[in-house]
N, C-alpha and C. Protein backbone atom coordinates (compact mmCIF):
# COMPACT_ATOMS: atom_id res chain seq x y z
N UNK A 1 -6.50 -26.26 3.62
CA UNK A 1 -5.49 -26.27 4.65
C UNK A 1 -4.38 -25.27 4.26
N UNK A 2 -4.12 -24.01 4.82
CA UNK A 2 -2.97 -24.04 4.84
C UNK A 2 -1.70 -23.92 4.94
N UNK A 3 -0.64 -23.47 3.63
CA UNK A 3 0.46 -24.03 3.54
C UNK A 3 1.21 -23.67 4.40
N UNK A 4 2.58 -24.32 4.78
CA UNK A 4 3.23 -23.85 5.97
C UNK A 4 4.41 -22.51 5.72
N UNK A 5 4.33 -22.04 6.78
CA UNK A 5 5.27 -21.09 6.68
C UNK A 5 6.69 -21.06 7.35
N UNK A 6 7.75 -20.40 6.69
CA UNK A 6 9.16 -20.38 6.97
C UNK A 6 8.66 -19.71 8.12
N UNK A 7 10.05 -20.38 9.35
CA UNK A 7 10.07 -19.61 10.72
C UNK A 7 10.91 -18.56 10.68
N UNK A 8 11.88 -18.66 9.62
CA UNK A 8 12.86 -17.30 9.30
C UNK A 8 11.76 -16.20 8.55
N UNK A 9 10.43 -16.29 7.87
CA UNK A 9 10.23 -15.46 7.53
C UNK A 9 10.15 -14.43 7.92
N UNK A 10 10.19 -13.04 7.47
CA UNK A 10 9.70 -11.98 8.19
C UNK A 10 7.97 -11.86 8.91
N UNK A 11 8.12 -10.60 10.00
CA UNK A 11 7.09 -10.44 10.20
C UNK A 11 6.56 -9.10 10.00
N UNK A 12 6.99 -8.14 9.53
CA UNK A 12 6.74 -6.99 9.12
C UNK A 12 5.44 -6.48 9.24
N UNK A 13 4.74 -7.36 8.22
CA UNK A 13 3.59 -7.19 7.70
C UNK A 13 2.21 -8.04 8.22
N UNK A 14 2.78 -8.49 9.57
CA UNK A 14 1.56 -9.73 10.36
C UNK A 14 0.98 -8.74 10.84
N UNK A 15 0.97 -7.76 10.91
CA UNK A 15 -0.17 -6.88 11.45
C UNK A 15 -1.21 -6.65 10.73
N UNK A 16 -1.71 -6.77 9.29
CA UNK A 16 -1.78 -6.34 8.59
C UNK A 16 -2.78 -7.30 7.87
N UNK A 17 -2.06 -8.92 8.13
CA UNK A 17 -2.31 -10.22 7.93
C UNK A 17 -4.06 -9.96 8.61
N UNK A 18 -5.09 -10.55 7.73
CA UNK A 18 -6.72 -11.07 7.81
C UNK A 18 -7.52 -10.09 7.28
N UNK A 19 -8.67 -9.99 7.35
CA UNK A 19 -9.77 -9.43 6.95
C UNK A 19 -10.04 -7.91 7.65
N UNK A 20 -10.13 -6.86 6.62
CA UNK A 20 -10.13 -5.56 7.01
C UNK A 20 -11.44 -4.85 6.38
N UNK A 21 -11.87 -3.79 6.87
CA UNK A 21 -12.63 -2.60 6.26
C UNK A 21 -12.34 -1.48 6.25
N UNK A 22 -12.30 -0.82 5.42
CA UNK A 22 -10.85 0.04 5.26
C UNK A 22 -11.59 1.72 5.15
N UNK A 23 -11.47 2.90 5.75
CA UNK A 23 -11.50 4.25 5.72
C UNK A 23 -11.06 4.83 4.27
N UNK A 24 -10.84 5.41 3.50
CA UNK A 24 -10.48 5.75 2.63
C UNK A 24 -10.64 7.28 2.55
N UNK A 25 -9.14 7.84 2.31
CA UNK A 25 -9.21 9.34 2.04
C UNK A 25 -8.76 9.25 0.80
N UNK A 26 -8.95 10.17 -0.03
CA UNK A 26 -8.25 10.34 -1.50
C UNK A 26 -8.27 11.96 -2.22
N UNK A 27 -7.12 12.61 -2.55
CA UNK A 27 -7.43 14.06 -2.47
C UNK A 27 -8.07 14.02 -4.06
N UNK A 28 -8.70 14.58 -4.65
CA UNK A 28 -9.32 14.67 -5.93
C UNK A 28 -8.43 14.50 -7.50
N UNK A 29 -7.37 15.53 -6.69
CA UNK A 29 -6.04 15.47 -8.07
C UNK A 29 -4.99 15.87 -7.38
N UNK A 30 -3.82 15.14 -8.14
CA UNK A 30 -3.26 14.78 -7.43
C UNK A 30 -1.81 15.76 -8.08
N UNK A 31 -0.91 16.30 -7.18
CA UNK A 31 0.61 17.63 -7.57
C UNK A 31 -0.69 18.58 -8.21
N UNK A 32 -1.91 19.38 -8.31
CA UNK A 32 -2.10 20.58 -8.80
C UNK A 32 -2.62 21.59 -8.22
N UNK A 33 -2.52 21.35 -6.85
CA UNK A 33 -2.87 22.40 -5.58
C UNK A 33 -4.21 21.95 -5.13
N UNK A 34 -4.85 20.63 -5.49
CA UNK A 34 -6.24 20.48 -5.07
C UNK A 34 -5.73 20.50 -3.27
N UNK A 35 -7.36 20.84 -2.77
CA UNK A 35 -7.07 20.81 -1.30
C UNK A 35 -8.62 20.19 -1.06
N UNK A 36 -9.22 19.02 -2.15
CA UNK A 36 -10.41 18.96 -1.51
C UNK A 36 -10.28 17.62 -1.92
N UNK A 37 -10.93 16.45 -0.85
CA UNK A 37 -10.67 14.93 -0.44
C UNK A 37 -11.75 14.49 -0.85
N UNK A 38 -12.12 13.12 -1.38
CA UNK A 38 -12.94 12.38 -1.23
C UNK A 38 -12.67 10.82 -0.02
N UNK A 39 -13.72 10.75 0.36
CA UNK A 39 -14.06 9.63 1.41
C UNK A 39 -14.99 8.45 1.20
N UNK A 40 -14.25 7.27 1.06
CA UNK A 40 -15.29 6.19 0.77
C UNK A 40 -15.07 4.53 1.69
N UNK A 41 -15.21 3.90 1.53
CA UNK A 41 -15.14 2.86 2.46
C UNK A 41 -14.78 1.45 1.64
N UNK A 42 -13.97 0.47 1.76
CA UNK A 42 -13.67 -0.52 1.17
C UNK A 42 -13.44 -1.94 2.27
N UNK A 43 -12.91 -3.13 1.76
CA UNK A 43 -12.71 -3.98 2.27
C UNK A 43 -11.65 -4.61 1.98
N UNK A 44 -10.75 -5.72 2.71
CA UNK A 44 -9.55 -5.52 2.48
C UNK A 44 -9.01 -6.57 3.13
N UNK A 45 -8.73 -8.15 1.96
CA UNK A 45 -8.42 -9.48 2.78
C UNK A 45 -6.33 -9.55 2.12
N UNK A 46 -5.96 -9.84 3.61
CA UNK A 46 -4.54 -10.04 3.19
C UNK A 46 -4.08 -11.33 3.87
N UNK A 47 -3.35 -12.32 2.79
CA UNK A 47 -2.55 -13.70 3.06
C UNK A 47 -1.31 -13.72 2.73
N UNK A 48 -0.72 -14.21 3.50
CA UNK A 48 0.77 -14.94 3.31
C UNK A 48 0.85 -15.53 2.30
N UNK A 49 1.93 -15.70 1.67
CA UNK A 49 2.46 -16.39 -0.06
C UNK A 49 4.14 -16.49 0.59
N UNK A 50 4.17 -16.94 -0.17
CA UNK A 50 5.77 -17.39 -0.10
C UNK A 50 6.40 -17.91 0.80
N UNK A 51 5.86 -18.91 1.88
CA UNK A 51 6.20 -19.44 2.99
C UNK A 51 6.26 -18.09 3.90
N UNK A 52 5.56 -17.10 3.62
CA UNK A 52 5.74 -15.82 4.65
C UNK A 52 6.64 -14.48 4.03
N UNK A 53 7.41 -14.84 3.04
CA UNK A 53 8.29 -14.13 2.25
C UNK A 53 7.68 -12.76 1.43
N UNK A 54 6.28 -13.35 1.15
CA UNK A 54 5.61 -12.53 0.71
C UNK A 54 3.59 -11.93 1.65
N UNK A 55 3.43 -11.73 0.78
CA UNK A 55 2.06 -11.59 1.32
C UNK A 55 0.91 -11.02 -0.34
N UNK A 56 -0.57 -11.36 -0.26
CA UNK A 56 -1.05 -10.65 -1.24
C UNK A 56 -2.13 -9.98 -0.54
N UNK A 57 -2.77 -8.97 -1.17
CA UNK A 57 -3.87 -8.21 -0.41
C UNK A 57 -4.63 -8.06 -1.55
N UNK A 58 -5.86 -8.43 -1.34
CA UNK A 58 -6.91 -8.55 -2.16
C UNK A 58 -8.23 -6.91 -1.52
N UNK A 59 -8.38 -6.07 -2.70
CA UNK A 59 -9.27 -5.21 -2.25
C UNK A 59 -10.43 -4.85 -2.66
N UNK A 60 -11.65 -4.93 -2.28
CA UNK A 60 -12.74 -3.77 -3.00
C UNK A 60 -12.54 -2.33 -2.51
N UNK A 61 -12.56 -1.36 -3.86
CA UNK A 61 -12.63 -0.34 -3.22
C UNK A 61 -14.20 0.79 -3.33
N UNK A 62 -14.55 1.04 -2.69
CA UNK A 62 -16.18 1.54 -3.05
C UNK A 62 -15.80 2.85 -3.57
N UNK A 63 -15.09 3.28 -4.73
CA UNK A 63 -15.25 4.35 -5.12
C UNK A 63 -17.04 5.33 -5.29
N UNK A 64 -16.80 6.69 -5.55
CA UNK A 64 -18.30 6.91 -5.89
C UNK A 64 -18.95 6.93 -6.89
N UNK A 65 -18.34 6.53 -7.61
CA UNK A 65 -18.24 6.40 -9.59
C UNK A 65 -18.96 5.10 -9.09
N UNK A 66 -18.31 4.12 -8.38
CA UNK A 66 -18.10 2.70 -8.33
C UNK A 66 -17.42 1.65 -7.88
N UNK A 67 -17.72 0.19 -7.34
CA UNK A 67 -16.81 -0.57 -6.93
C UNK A 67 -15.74 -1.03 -8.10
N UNK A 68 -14.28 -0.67 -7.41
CA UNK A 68 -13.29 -1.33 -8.11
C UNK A 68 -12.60 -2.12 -7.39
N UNK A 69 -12.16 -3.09 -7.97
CA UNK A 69 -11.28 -4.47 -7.59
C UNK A 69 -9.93 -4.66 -7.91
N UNK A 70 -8.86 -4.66 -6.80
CA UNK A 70 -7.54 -4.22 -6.83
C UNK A 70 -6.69 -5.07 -5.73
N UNK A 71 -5.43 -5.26 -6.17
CA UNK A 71 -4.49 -6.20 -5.61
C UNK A 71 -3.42 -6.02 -5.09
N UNK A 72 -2.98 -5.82 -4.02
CA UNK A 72 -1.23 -5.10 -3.60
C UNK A 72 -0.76 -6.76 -3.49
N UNK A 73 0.53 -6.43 -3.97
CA UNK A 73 1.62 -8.29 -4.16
C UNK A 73 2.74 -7.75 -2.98
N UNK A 74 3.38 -7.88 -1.96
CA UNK A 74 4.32 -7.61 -1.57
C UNK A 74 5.38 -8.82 -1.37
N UNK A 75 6.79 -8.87 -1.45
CA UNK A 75 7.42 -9.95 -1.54
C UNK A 75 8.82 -9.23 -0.82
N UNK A 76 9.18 -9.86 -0.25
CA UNK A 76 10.57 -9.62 0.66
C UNK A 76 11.85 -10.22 -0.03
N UNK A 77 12.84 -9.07 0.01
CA UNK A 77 14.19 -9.78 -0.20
C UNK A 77 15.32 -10.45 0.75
N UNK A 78 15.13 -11.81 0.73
CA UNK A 78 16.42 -12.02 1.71
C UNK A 78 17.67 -11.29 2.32
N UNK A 79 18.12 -11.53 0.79
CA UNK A 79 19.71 -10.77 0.94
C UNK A 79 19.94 -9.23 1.35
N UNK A 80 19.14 -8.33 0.26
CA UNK A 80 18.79 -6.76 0.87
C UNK A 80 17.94 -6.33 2.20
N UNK A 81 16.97 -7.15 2.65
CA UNK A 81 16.30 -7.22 3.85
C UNK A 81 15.27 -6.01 3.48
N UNK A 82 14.63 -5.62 2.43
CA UNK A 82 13.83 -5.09 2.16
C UNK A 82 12.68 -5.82 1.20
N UNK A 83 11.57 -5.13 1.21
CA UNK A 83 10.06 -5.20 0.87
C UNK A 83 9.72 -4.46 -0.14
N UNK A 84 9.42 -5.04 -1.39
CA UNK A 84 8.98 -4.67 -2.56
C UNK A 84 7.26 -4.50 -2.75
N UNK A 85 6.52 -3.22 -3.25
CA UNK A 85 5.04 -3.58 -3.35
C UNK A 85 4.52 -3.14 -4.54
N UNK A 86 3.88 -4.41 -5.06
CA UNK A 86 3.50 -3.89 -6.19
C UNK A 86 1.70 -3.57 -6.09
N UNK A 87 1.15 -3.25 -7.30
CA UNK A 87 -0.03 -2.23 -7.04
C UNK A 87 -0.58 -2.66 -8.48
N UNK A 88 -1.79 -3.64 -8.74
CA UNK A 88 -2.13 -4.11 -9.73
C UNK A 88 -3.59 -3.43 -9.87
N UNK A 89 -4.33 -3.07 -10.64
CA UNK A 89 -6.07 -2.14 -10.55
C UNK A 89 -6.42 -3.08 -11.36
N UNK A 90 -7.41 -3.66 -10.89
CA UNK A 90 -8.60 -4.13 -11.63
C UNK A 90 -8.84 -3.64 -12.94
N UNK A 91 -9.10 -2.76 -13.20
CA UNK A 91 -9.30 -1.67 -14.30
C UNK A 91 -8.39 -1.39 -15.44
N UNK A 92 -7.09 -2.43 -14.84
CA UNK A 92 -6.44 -2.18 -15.40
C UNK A 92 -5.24 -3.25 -15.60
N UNK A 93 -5.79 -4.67 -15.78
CA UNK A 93 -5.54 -6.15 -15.53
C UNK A 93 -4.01 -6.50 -16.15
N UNK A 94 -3.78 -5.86 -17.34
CA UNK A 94 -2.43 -6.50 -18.12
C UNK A 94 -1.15 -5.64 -17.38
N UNK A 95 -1.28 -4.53 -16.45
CA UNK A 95 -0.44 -3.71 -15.91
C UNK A 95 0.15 -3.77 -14.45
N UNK A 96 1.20 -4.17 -13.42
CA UNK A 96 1.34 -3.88 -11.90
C UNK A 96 2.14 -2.42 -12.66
N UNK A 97 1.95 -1.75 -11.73
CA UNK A 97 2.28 -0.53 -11.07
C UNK A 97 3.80 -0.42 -11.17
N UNK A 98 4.72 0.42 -11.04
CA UNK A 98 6.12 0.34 -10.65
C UNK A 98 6.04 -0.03 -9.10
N UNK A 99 7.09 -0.52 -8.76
CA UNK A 99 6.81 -1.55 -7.35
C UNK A 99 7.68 -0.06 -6.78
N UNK A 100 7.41 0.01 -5.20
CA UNK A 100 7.77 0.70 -4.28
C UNK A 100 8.50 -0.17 -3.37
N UNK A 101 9.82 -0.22 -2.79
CA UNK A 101 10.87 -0.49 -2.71
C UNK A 101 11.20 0.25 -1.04
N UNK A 102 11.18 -0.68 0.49
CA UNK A 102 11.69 -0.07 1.72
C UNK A 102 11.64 -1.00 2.92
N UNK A 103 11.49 -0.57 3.91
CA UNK A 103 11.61 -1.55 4.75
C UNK A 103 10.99 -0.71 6.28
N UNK A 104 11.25 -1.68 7.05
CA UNK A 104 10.32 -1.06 8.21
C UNK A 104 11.33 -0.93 9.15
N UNK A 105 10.89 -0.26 10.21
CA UNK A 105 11.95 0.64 11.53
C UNK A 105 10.76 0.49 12.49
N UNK A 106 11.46 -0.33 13.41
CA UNK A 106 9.81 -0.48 14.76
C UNK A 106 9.09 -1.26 14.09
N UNK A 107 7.60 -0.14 13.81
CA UNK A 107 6.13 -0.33 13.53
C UNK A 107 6.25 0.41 12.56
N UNK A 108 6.74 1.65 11.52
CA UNK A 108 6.85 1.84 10.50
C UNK A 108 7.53 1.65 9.62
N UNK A 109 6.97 1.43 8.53
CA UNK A 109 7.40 0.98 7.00
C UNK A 109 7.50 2.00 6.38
N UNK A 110 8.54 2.40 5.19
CA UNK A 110 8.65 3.76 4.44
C UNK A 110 9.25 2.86 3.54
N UNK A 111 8.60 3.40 1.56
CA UNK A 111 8.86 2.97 0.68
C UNK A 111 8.83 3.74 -0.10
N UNK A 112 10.11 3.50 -1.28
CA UNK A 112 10.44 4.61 -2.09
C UNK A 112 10.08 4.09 -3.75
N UNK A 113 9.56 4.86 -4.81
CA UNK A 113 9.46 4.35 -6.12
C UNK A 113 9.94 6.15 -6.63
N UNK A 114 10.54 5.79 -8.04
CA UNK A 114 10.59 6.69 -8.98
C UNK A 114 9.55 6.33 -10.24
N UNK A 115 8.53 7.60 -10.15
CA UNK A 115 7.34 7.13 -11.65
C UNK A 115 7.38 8.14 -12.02
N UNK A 116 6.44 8.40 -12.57
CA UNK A 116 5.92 9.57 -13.75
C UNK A 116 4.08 9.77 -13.59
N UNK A 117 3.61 10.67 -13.99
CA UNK A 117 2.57 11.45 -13.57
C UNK A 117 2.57 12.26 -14.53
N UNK A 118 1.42 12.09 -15.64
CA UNK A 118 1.16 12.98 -16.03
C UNK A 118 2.20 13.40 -17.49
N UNK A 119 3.26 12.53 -17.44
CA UNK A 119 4.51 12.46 -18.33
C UNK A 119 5.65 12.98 -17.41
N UNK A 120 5.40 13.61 -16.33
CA UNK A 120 6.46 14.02 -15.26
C UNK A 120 7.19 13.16 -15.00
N UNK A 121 8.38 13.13 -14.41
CA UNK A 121 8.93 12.41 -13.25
C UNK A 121 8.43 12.97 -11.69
N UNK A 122 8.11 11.54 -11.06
CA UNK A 122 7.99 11.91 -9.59
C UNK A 122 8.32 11.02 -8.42
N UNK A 123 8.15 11.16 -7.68
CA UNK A 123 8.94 10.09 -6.33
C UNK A 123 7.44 9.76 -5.95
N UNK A 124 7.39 8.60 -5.64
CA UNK A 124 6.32 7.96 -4.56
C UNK A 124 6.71 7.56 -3.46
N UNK A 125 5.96 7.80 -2.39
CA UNK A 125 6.43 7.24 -0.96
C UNK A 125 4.88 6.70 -0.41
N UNK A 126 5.09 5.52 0.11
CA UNK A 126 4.05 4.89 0.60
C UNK A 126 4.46 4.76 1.90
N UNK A 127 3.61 4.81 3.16
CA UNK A 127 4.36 4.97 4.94
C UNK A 127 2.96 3.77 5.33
N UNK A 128 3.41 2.83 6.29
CA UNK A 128 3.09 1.92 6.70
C UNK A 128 2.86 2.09 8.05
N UNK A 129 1.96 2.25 9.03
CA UNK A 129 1.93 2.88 10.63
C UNK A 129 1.23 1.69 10.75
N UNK A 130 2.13 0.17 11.76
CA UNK A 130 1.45 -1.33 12.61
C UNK A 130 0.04 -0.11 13.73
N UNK A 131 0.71 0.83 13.99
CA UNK A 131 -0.25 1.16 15.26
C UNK A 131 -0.73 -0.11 16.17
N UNK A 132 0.38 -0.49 17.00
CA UNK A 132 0.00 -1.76 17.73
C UNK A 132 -1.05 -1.22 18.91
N UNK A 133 -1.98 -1.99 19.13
CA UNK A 133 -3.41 -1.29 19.67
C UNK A 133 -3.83 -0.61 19.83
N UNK A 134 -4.17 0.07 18.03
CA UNK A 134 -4.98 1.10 17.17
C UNK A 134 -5.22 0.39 15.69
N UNK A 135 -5.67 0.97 15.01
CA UNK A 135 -5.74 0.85 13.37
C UNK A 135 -4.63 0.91 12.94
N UNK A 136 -4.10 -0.02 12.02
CA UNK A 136 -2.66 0.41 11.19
C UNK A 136 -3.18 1.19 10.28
N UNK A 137 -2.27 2.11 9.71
CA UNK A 137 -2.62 2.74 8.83
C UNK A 137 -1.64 2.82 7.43
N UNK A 138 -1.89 3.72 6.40
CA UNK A 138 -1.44 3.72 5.27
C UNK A 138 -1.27 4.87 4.99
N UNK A 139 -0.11 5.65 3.83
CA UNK A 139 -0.55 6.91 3.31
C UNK A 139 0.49 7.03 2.09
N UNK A 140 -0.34 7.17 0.72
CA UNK A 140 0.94 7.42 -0.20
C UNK A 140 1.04 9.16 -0.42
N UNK A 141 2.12 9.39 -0.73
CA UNK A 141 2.11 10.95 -1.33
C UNK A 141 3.43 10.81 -2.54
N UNK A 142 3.21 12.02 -3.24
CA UNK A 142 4.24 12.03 -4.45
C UNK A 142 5.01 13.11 -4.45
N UNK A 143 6.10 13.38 -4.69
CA UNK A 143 6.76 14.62 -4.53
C UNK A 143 7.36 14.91 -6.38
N UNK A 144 7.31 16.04 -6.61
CA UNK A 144 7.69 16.77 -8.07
C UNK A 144 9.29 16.92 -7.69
N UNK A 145 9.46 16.77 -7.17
CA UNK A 145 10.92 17.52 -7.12
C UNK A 145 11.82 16.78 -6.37
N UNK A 146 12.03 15.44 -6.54
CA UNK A 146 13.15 14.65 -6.23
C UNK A 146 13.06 14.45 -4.60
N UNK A 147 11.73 14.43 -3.61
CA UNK A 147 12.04 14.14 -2.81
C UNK A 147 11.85 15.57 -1.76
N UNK A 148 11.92 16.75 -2.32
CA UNK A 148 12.25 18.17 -1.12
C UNK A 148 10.72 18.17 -0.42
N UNK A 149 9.56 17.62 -1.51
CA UNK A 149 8.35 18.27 -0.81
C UNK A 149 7.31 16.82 -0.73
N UNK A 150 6.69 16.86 -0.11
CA UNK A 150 5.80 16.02 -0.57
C UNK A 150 3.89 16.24 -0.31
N UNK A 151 3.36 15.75 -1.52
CA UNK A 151 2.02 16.07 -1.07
C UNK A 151 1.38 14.35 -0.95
N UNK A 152 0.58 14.23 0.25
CA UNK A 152 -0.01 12.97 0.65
C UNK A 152 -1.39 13.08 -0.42
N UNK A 153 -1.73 12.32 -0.90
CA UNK A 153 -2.85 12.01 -1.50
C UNK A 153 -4.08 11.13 -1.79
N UNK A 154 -3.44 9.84 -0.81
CA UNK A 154 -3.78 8.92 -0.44
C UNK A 154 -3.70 7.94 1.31
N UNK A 155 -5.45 8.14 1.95
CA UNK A 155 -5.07 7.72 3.22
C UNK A 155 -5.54 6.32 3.43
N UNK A 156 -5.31 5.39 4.18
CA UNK A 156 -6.63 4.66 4.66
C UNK A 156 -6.08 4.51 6.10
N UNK A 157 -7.39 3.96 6.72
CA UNK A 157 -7.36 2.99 8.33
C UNK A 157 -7.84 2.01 8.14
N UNK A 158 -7.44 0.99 8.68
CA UNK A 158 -7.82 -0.33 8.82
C UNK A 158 -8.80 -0.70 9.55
N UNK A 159 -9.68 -1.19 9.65
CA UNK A 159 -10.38 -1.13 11.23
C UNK A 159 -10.59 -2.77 10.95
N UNK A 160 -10.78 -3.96 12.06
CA UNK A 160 -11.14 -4.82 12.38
C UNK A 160 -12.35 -5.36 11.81
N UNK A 161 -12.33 -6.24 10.70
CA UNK A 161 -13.44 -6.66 9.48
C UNK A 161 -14.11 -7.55 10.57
């Protein structure tokens, strides 16, 4: 059964909420001028946590190496009115990700992290598109330079599991 959810929670992310099969673009390497993508196909179950406050997304991803198994945690802040996401890899169990940090406008979501790459510093931006009757979609990219440029490197679509 279950658990119930806050009616104050947000809804941001109910689009997003059930069982997906997911498109996957991915550029090869990532800030070194690659211009050539790989394409693979995954699956993609997401639930509410936190009386609605949060959400988790559970993924296979069919890489071509191989299937990997991976977890996005997202959790909402009351007081700031923003959405934290963290990014856990299978592959890589004792580690989440630096969390990406934004909030949504409409039907899009835009989220900001400061990481490193490579020993670099770099900006991450992850963009959230509800596409209300279409595929929502996803796309991260990283920028070298504080934000002036950015290269996308990561796509998916959602399509109806």
């Amino acid at each position: 059964m279950p658990l119930p959810q806050d009616r104050s929670s947000p809804t941001d992310f109910d689009f997003i909420i059930g069982d997906w099969r997911v498109l996957h673009r991915r550029l090869n390497s990532r800030l070194t001028g690659c211009t050539d993508w790989t394409e693979f196909e995954g699956l993609s179950s997401t639930r509410k946590i936190l009386g609605g406050f949060g959400n988790v997304e559970d993924n296979i991803l069919g890489f071509p190496e191989g299937e990997v198994r991976a977890a996005a945690v997202r959790s909402f802040d009351r007081s700031a009115r923003r959405w934290s996401i963290w990014w856990l890899d299978g592959r890589n169990p004792h580690q989440l990700d630096t969390p990406v940090v934004g909030e949504f406008t409409g039907n899009t979501g835009v989220f900001f992290a400061d990481d490193s790459l490579r020993g670099l510093p770099i900006k991450v931006r992850f963009i959230w598109n509800a596409n209300p009757g279409m595929n929502p979609t996803w796309e991260q990219a990283f920028s070298p330079d504080a934000g002036k440029t950015w290269e996308t490197n990561w796509t998916m679509e959602f399509q109806a599991g």
